[in-house]
C-alpha atoms as a PDB file:
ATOM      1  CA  UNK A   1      52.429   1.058 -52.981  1.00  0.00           C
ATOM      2  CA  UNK A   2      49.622   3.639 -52.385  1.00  0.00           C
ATOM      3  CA  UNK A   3      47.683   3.065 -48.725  1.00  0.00           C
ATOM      4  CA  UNK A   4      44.296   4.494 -49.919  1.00  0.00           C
ATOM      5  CA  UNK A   5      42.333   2.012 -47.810  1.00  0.00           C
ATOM      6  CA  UNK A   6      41.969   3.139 -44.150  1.00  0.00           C
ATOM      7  CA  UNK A   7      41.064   6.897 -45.345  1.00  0.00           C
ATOM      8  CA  UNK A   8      38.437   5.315 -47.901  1.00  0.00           C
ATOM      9  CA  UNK A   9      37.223   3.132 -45.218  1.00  0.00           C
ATOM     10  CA  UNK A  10      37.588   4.274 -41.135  1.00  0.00           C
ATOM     11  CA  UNK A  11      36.171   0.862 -39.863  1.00  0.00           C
ATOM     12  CA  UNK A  12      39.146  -1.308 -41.102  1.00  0.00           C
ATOM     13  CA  UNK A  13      42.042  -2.388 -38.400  1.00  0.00           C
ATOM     14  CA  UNK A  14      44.992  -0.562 -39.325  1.00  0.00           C
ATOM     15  CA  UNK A  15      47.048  -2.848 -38.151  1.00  0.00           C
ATOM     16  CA  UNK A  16      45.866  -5.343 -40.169  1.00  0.00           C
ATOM     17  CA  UNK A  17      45.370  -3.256 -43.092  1.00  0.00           C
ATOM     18  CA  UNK A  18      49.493  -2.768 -42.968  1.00  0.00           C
ATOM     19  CA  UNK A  19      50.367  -6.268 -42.469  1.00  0.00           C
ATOM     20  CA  UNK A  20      48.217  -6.811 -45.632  1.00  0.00           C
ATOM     21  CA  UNK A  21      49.900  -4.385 -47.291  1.00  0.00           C
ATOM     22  CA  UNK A  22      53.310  -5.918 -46.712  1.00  0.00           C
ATOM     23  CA  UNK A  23      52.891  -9.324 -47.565  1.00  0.00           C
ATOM     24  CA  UNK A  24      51.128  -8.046 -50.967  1.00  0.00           C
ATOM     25  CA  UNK A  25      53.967  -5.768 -51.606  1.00  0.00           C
ATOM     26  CA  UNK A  26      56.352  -8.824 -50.904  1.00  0.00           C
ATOM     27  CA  UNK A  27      54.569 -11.356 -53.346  1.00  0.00           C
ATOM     28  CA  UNK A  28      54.686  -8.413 -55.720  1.00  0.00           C
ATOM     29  CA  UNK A  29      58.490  -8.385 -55.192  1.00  0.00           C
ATOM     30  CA  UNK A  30      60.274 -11.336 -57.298  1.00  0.00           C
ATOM     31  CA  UNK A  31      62.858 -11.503 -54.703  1.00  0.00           C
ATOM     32  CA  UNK A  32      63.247 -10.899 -51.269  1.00  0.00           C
ATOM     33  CA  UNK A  33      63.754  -7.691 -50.337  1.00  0.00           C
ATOM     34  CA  UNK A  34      65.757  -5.488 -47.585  1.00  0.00           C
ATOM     35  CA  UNK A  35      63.633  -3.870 -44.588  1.00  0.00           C
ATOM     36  CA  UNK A  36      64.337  -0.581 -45.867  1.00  0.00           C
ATOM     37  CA  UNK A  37      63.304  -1.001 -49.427  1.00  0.00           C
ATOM     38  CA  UNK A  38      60.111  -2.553 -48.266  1.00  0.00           C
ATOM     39  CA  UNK A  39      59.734   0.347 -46.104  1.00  0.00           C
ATOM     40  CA  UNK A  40      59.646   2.752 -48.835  1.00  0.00           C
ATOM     41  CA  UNK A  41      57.453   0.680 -51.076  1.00  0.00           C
ATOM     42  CA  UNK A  42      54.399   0.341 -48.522  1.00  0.00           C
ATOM     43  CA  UNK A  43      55.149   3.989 -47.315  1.00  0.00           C
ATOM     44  CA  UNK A  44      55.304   3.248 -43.677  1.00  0.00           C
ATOM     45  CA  UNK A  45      58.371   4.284 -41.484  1.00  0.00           C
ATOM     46  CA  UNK A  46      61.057   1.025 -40.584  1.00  0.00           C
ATOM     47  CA  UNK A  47      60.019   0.710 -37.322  1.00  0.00           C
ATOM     48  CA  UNK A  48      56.792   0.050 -38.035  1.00  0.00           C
ATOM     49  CA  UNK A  49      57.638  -2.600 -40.714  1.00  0.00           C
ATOM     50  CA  UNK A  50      59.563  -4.156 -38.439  1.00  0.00           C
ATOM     51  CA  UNK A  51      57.130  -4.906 -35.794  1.00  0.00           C
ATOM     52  CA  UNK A  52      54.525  -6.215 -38.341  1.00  0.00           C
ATOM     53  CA  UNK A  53      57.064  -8.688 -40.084  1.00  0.00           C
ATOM     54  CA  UNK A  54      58.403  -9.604 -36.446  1.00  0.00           C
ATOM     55  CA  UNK A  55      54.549 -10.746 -35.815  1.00  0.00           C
ATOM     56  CA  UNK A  56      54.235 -12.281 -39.185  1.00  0.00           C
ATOM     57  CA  UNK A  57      57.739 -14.134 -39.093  1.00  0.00           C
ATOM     58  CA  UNK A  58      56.248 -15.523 -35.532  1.00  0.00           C
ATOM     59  CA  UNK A  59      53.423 -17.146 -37.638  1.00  0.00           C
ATOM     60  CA  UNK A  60      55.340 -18.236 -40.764  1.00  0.00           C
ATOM     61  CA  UNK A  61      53.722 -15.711 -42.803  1.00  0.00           C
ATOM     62  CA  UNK A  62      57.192 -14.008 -43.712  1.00  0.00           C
ATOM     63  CA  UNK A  63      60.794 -15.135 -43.737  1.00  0.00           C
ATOM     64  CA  UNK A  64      64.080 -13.689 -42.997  1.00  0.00           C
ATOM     65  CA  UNK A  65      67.043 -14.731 -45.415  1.00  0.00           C
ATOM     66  CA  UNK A  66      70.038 -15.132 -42.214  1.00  0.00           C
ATOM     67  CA  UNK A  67      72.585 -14.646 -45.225  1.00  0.00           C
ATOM     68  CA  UNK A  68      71.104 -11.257 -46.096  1.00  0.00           C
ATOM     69  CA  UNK A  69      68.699  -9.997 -43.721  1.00  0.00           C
ATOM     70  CA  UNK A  70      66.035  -9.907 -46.753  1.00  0.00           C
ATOM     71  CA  UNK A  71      62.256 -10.614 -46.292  1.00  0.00           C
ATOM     72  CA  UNK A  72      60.369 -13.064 -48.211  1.00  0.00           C
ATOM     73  CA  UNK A  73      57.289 -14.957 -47.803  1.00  0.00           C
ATOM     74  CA  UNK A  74      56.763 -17.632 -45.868  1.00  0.00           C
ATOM     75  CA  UNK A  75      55.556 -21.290 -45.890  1.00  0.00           C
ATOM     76  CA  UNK A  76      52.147 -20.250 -44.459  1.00  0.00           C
ATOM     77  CA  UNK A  77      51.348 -18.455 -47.368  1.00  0.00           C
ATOM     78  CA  UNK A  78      51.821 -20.645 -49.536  1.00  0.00           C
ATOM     79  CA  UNK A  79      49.970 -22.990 -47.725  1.00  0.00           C
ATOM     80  CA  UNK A  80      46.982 -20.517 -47.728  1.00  0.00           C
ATOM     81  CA  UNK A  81      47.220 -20.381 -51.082  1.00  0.00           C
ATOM     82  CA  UNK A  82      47.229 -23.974 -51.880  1.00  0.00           C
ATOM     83  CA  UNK A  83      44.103 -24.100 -50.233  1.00  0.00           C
ATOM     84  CA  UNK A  84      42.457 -21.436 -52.063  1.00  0.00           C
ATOM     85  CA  UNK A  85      43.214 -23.305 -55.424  1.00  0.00           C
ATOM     86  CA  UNK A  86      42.315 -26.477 -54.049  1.00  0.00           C
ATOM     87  CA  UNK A  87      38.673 -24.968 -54.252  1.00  0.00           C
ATOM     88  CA  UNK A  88      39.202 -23.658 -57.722  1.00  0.00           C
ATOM     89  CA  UNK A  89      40.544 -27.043 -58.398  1.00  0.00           C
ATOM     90  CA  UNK A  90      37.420 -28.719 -56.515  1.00  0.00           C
ATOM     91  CA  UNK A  91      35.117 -26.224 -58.498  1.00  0.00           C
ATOM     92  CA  UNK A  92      36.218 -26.952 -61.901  1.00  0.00           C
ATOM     93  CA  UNK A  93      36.522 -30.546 -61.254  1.00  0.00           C
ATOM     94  CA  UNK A  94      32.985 -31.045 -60.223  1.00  0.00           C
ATOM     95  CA  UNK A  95      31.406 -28.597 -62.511  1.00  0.00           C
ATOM     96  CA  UNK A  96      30.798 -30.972 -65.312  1.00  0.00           C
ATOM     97  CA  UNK A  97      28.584 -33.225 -62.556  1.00  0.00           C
ATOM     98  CA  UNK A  98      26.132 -30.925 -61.281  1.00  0.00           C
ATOM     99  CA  UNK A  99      25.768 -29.717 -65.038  1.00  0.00           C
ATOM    100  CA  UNK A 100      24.619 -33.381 -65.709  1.00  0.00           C
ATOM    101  CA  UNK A 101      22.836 -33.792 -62.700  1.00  0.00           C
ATOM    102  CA  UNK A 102      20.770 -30.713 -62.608  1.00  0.00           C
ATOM    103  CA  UNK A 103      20.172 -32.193 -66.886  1.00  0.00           C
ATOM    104  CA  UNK A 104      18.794 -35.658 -64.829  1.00  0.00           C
ATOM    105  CA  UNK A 105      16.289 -33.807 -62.294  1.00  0.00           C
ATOM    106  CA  UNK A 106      16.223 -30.529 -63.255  1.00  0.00           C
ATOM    107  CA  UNK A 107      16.240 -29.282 -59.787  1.00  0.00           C
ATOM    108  CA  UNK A 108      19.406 -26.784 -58.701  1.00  0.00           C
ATOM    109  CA  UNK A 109      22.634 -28.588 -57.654  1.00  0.00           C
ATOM    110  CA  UNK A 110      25.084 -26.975 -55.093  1.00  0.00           C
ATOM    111  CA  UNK A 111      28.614 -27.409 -53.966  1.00  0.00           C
ATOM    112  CA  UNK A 112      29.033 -27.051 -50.391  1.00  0.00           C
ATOM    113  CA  UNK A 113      31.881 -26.633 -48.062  1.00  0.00           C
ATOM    114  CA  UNK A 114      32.047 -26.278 -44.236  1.00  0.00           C
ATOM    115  CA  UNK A 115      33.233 -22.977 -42.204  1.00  0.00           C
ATOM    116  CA  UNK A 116      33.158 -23.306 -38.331  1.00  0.00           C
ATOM    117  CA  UNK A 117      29.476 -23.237 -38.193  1.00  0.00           C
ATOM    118  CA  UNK A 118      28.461 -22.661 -40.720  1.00  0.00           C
ATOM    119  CA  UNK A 119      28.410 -24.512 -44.902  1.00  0.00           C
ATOM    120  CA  UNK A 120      29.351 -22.543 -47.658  1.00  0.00           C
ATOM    121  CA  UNK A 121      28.220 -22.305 -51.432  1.00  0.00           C
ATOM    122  CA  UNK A 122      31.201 -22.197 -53.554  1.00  0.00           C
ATOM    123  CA  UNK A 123      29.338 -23.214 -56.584  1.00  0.00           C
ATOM    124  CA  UNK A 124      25.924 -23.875 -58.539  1.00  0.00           C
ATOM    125  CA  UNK A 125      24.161 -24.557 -61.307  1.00  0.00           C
ATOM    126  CA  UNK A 126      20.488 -23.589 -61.521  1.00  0.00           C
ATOM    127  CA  UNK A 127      17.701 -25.345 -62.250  1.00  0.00           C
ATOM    128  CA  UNK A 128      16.014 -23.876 -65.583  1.00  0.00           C
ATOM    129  CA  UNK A 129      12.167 -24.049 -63.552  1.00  0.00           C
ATOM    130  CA  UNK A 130      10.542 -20.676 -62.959  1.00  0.00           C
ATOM    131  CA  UNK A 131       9.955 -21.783 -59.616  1.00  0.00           C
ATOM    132  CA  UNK A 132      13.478 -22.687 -58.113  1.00  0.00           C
ATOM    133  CA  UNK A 133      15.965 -22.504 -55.149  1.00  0.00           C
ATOM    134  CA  UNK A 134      19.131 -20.342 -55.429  1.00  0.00           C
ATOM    135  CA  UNK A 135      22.047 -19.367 -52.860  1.00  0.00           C
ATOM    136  CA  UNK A 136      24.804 -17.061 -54.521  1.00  0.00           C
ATOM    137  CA  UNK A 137      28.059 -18.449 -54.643  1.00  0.00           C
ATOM    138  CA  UNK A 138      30.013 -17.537 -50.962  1.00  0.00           C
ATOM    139  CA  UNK A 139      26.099 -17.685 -49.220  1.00  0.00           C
ATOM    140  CA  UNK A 140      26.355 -19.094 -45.607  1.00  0.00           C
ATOM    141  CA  UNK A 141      24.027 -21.510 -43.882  1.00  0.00           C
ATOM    142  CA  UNK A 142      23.340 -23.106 -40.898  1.00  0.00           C
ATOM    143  CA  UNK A 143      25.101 -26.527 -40.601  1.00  0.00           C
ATOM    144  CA  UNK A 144      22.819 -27.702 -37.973  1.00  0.00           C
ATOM    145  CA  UNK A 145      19.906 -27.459 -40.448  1.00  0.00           C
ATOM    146  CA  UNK A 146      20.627 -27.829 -43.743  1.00  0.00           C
ATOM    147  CA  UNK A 147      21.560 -30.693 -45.642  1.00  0.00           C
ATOM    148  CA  UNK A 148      24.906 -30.254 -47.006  1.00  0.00           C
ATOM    149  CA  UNK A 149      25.517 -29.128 -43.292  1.00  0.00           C
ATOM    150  CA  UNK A 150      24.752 -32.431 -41.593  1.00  0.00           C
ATOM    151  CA  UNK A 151      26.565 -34.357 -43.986  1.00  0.00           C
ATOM    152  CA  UNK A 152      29.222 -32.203 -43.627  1.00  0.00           C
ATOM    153  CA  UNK A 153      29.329 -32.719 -39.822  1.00  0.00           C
ATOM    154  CA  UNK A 154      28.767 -36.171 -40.010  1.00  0.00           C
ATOM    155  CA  UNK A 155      32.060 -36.329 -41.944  1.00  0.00           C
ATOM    156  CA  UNK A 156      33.888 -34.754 -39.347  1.00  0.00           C
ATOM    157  CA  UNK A 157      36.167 -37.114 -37.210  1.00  0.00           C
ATOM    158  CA  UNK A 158      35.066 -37.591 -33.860  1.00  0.00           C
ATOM    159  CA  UNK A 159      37.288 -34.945 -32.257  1.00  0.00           C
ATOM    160  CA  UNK A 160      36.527 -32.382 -34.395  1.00  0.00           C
ATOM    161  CA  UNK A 161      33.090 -32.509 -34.020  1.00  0.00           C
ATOM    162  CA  UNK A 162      33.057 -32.952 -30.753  1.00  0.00           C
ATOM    163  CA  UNK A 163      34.926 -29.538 -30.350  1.00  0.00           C
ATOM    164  CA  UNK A 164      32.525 -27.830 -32.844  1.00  0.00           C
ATOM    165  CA  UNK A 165      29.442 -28.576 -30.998  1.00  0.00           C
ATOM    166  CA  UNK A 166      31.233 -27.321 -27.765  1.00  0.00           C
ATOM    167  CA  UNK A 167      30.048 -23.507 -28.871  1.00  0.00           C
ATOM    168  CA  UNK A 168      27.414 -24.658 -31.624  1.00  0.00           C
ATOM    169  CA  UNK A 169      24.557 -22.721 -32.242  1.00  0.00           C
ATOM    170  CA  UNK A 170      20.761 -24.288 -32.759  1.00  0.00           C
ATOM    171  CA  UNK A 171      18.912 -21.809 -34.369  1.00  0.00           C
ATOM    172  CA  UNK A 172      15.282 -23.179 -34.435  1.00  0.00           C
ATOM    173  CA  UNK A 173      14.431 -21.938 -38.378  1.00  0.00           C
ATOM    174  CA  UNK A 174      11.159 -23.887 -38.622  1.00  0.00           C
ATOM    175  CA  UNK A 175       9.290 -26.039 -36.664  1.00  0.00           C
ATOM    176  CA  UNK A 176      11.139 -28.764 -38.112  1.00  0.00           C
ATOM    177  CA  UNK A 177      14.597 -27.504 -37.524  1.00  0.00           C
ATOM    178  CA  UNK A 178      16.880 -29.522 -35.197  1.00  0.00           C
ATOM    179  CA  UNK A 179      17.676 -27.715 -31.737  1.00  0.00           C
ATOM    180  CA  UNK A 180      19.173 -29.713 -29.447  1.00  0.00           C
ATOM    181  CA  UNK A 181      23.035 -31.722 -29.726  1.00  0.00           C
ATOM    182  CA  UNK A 182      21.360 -35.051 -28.497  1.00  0.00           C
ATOM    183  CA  UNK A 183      18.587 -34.713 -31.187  1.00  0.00           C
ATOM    184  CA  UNK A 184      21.416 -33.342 -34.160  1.00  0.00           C
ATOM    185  CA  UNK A 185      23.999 -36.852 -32.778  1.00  0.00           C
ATOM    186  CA  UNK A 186      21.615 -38.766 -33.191  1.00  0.00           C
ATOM    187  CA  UNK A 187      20.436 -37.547 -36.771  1.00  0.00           C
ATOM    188  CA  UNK A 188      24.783 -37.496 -37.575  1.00  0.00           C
ATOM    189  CA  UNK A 189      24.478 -41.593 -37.230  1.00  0.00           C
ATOM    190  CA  UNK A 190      21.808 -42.102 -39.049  1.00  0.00           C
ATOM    191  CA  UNK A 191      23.337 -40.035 -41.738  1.00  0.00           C
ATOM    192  CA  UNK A 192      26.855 -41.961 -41.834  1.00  0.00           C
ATOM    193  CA  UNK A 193      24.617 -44.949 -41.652  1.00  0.00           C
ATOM    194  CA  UNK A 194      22.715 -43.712 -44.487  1.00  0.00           C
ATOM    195  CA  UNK A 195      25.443 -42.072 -46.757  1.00  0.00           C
ATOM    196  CA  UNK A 196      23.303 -39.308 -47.855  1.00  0.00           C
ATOM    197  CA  UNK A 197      21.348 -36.490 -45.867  1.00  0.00           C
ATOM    198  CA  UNK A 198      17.924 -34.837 -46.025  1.00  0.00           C
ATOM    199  CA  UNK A 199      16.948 -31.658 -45.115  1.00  0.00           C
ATOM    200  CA  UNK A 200      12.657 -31.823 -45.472  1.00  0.00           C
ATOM    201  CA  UNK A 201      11.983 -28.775 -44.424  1.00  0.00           C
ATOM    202  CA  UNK A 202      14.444 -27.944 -41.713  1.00  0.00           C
ATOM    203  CA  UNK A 203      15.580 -24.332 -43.170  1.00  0.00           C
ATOM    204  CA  UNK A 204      13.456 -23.142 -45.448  1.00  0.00           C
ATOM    205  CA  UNK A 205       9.611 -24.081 -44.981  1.00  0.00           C
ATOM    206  CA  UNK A 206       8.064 -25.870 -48.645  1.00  0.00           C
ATOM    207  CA  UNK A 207      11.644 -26.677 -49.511  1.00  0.00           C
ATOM    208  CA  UNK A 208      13.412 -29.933 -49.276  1.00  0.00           C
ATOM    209  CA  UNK A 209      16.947 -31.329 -49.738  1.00  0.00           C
ATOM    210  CA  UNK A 210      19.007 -34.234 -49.923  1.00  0.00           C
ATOM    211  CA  UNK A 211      22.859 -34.059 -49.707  1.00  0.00           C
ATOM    212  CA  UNK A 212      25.816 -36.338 -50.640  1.00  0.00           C
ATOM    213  CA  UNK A 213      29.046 -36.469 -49.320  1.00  0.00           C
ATOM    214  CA  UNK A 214      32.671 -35.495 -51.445  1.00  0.00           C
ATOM    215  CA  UNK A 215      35.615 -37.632 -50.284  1.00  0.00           C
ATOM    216  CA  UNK A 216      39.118 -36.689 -50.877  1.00  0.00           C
ATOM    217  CA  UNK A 217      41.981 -39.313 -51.626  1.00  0.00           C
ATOM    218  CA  UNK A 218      42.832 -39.890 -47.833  1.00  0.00           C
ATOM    219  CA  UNK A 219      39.018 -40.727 -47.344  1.00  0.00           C
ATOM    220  CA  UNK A 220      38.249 -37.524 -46.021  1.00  0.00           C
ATOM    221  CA  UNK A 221      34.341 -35.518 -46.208  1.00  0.00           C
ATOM    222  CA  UNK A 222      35.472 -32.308 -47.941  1.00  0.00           C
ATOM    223  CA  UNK A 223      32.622 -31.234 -49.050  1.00  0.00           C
ATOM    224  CA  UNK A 224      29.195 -32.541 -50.277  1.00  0.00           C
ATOM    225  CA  UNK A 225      26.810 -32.101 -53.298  1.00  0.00           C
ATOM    226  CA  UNK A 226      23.287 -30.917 -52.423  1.00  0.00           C
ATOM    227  CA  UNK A 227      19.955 -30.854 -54.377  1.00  0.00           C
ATOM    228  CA  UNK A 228      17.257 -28.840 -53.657  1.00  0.00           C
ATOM    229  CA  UNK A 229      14.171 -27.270 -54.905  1.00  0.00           C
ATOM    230  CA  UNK A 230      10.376 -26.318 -53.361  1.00  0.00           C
ATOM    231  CA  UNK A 231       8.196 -29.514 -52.028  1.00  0.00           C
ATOM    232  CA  UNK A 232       5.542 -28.824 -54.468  1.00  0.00           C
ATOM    233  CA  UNK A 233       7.834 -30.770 -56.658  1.00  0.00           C
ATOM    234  CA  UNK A 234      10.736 -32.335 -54.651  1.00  0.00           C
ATOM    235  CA  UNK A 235       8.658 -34.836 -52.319  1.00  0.00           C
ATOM    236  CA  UNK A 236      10.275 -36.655 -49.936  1.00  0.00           C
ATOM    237  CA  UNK A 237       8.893 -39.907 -52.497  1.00  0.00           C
ATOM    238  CA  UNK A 238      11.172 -37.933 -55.347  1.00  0.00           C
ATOM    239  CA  UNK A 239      14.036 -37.349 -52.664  1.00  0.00           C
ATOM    240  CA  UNK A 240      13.995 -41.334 -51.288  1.00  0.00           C
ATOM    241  CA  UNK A 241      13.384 -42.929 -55.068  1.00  0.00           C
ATOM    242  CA  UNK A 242      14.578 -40.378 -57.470  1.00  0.00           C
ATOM    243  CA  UNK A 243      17.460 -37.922 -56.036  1.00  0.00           C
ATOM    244  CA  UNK A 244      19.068 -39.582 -53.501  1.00  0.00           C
ATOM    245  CA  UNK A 245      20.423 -42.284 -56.176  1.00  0.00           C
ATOM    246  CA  UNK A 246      21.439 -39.665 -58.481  1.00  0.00           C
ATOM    247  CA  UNK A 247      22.710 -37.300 -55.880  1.00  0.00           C
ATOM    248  CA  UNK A 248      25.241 -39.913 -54.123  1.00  0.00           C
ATOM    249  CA  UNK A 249      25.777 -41.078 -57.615  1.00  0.00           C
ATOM    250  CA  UNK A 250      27.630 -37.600 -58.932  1.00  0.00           C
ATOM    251  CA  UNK A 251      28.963 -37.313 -55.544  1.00  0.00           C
ATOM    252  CA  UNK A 252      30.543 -40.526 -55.936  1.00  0.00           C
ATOM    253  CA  UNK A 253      31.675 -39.579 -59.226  1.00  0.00           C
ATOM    254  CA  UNK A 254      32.996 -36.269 -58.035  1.00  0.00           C
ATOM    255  CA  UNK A 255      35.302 -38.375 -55.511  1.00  0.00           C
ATOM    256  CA  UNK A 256      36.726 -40.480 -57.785  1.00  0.00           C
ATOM    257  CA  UNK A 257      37.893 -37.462 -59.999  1.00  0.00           C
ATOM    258  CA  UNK A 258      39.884 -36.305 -57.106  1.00  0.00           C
ATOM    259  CA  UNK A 259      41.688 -39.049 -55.927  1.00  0.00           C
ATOM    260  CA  UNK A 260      39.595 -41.048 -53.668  1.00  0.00           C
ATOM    261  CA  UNK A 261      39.716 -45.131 -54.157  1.00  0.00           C
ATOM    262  CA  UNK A 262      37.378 -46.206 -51.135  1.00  0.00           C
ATOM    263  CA  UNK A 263      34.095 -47.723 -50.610  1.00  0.00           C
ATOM    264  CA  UNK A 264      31.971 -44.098 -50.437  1.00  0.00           C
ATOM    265  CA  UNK A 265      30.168 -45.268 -47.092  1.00  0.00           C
ATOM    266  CA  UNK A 266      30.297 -43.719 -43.673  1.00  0.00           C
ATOM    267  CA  UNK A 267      30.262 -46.262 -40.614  1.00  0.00           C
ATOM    268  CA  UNK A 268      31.171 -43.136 -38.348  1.00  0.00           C
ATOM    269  CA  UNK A 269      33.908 -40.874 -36.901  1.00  0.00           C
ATOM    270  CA  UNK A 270      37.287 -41.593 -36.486  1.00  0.00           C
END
């Protein structure tokens, strides 16, 4: 397996770039393999090898067949994985509902998970207005401010959250963005209250929001269904009367899809 990476670019960890290197050379393997072999198919010297897959053994990453001494993957990648196509799954699943949603109010629809901090887009379909909001797919926001963000963190059980907001940043975006935990705690229980959140210009001056959560089968938040679009035409009279029922509609329908069988209400964390 050629190495072309850390010439092509200095600023990567070689270290890491290795240990990459590896665990792609032993999913490219179909069965496990012996130290040495691996050695010559990455194109790094044994001892080397042997330290990285010592490390990556130590966090389930890789496996060591007792019998032979071979190298495999282990459980944590496959874990990893499974995650990764649970958001392919998640993506195709709820494609077909923000296509029919963005038909109802022809404003764009987004699919929204949480990262630390910060939400992420992992999918959306546009509005067909010449005047419209778009976020590429893998775009990062603020959770504290945006819509999908809130309801994200108001999904969060009560430990979880509480360690989040331990380190969590307050950007002020706009004069209507929250900055302060008490202020953002007690927006989270109006929103479980609610079932739905609204950003009204909290990010993005002229441009409002409302959000909806996605429950899994266990009853879990994991992920929500945003609308947006510029306050010129999304009012908070269109958000209240028009897209909030049609938002926590498809995000109810979105739930379902996947598994979950509960009453699609928040009373709080858990």
């Amino acid at each position: 397996m050629a190495r072309k990476s850390e010439k092509a670019n200095p600023r990567l960890v070689q270290a890491v770039d290795r240990a990459l290197c590896i665990l792609e050379a032993l999913a490219d393997n179909a069965e496990p393999i012996t130290l040495s072999d691996l050695s010559a198919k990455v194109g790094l010297n044994i001892s080397t090898v042997h330290r990285l897959l010592a490390t990556m053994a130590e966090h389930d990453f890789v496996q060591q067949e007792p019998e032979t001494n071979c190298y495999k993957l282990g459980l944590k990648v496959f874990k990893i994985g499974n995650a990764a196509l649970y958001d392919l799954d998640l993506r195709a699943l709820a494609r077909p509902f923000l296509r029919e949603l963005v038909r109802l109010c022809n404003e764009t629809v987004n699919l929204v998970v949480l990262d630390g901090q910060e939400v992420v887009y992992i999918d959306q379909v546009e509005s067909t207005n010449i005047v419209k909001m778009i976020a590429r797919i893998g775009e990062r926001g603020p959770a504290h401010a945006t819509a999908a963000g809130k309801m994200l963190l108001a999904g969060l059980p009560a430990r979880e959250l509480e360690r989040l907001l331990q380190d969590l940043l307050l950007p002020r975006l706009t004069d209507k963005t929250i900055a302060s935990i008490p202020e953002l705690l007690q927006e989270l229980d109006i929103i479980r209250q609610a079932g739905y959140s609204l950003d009204l210009g909290g990010t993005e001056e002229h441009v409002n929001c409302v959000a909806a959560p996605v429950f899994n089968h266990e009853g879990r938040v994991i992920a929500a269904i945003s609308v947006s679009g510029p306050s010129m035409r999304v009012t908070p009279e269109m958000v209240e009367n028009v897209l909030v029922p049609l938002v926590t509609k498809a995000a109810e329908a979105v739930s379902h899809e996947i598994g979950f069988r509960g009453v699609t209400r928040m009373v709080g964390g858990d």
